[in-house]
C-alpha atoms as a PDB file:
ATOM      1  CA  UNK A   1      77.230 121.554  58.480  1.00  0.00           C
ATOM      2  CA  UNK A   2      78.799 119.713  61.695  1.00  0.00           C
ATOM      3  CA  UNK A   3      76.949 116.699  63.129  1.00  0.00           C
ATOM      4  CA  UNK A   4      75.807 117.935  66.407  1.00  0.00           C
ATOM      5  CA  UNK A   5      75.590 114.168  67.512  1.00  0.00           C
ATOM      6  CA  UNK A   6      78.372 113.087  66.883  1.00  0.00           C
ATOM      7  CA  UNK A   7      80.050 116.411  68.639  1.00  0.00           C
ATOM      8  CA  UNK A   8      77.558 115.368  71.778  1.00  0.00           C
ATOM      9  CA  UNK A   9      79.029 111.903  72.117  1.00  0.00           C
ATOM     10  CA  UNK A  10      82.914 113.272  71.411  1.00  0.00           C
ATOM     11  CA  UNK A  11      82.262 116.304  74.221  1.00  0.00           C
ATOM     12  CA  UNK A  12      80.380 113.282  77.054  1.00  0.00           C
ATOM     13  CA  UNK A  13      83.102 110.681  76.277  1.00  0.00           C
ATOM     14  CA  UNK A  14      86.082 113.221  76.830  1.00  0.00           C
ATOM     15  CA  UNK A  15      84.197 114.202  79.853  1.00  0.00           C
ATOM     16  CA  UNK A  16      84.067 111.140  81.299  1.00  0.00           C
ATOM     17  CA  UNK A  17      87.719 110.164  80.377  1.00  0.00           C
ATOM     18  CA  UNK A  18      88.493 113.212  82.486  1.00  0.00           C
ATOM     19  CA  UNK A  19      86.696 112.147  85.171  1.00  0.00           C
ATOM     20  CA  UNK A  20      87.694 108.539  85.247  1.00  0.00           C
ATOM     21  CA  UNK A  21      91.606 109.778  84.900  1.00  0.00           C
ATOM     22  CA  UNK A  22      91.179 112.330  87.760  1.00  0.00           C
ATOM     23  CA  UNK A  23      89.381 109.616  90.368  1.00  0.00           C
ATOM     24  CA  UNK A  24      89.377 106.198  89.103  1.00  0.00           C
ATOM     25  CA  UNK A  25      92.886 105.575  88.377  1.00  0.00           C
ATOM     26  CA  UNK A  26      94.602 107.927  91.694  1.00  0.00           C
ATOM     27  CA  UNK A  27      92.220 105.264  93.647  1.00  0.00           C
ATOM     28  CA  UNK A  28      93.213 102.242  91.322  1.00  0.00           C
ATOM     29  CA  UNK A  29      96.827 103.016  92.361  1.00  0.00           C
ATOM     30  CA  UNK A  30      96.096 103.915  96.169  1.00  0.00           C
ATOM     31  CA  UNK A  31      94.568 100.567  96.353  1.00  0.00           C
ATOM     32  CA  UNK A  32      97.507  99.039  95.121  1.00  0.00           C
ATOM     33  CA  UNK A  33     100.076 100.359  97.427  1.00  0.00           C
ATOM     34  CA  UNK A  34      97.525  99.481 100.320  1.00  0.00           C
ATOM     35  CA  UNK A  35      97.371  95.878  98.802  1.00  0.00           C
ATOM     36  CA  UNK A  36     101.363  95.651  98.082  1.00  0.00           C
ATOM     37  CA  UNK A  37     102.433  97.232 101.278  1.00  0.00           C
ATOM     38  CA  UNK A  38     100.038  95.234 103.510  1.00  0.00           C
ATOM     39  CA  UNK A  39     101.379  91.975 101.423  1.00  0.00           C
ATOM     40  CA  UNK A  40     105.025  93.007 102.001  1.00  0.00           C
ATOM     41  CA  UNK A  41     104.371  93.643 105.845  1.00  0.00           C
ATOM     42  CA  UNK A  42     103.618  90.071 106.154  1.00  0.00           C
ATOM     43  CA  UNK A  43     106.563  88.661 105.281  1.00  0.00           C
ATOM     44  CA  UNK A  44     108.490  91.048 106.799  1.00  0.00           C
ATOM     45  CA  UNK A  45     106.825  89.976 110.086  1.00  0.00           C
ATOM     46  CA  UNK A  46     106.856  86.570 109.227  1.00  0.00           C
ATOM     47  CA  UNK A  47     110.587  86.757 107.969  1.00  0.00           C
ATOM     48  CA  UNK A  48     111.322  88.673 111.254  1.00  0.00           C
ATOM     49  CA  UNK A  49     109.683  85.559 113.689  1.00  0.00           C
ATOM     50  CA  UNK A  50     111.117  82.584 111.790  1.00  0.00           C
ATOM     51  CA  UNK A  51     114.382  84.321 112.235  1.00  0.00           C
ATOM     52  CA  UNK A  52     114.032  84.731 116.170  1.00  0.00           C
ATOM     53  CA  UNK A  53     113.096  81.019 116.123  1.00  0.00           C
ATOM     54  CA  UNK A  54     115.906  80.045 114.497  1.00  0.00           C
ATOM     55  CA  UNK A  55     118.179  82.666 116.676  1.00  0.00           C
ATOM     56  CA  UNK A  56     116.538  81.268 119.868  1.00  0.00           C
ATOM     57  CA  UNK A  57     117.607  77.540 118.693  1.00  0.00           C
ATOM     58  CA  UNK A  58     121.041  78.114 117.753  1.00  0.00           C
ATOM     59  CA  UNK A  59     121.574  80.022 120.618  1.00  0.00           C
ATOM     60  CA  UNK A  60     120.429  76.759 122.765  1.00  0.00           C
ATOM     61  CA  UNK A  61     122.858  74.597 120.520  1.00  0.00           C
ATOM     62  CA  UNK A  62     125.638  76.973 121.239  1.00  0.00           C
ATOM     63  CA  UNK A  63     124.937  77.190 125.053  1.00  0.00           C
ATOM     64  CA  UNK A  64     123.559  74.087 126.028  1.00  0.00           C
ATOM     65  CA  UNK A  65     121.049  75.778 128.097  1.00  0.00           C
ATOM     66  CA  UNK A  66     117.825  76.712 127.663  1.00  0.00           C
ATOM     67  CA  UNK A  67     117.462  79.476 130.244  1.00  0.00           C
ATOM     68  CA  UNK A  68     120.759  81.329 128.436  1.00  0.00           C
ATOM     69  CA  UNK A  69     119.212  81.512 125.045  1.00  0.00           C
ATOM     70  CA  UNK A  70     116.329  83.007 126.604  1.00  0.00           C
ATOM     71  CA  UNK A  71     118.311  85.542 128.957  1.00  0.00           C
ATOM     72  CA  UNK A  72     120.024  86.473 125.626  1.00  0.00           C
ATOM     73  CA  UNK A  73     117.966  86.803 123.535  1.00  0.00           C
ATOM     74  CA  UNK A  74     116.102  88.846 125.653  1.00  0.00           C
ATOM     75  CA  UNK A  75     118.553  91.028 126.280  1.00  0.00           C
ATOM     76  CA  UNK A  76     118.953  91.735 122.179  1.00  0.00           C
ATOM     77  CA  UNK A  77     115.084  92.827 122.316  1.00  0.00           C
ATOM     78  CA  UNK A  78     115.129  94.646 125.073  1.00  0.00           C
ATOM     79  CA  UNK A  79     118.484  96.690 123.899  1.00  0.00           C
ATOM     80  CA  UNK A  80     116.026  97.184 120.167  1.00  0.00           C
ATOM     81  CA  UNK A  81     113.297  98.116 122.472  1.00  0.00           C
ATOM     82  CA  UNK A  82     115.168 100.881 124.247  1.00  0.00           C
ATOM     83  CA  UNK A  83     116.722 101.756 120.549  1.00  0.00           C
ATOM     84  CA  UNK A  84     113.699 102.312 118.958  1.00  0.00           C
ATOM     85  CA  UNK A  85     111.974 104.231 121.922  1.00  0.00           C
ATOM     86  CA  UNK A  86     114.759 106.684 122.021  1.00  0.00           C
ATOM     87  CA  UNK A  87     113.765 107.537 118.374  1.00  0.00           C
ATOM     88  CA  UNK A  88     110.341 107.441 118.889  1.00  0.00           C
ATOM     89  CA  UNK A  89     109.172 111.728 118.767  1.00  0.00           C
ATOM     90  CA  UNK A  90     108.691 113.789 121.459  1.00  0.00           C
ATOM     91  CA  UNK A  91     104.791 114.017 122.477  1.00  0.00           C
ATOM     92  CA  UNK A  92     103.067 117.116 122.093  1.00  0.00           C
ATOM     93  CA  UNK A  93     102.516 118.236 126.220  1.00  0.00           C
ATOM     94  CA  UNK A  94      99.188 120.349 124.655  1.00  0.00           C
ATOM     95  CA  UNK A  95      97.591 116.877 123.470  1.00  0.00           C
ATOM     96  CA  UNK A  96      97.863 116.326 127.448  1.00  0.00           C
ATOM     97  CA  UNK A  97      95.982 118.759 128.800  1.00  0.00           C
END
């Protein structure tokens, strides 16, 4: 004759090893692309700034004036600007109603 206990315990642990493998670890892994990607987008941004500073100062150095380094630069992000806007998607005119 089978040990009904030790059945019980086999039958509530693979139970719960179901259960933990089809919520705990999709959530364990969500959280980590949250965490990574949020990480990442930092030093994109802050890769992204320190290279406009540097832009902006080489630009004076190569000028001599402050007010074309500015006027240039400008002119790059407001070219990007229009770039990126023209791929932006087309809004849905029923959201507008």
């Amino acid at each position: 004759m089978a040990d009904w206990t030790s059945d019980a315990v086999d039958t509530i642990e693979n139970v719960v090893a179901t259960v933990r493998d089809k919520t705990v670890v999709p959530a364990q892994k969500a959280t980590k692309v949250v965490v990574f990607g949020l990480l990442v987008a930092f030093f994109v941004i802050t890769a992204v700034l320190m290279l406009a500073i540097a832009l902006f100062r080489v630009l004076v150095v190569l000028t001599g004036e402050v007010w074309a380094a500015y006027l240039i630069l400008g002119g790059i992000f407001v070219l990007a600007g229009a770039f990126v806007w023209m791929l932006r998607s087309p809004r849905n005119e029923e959201a507008n109603v």
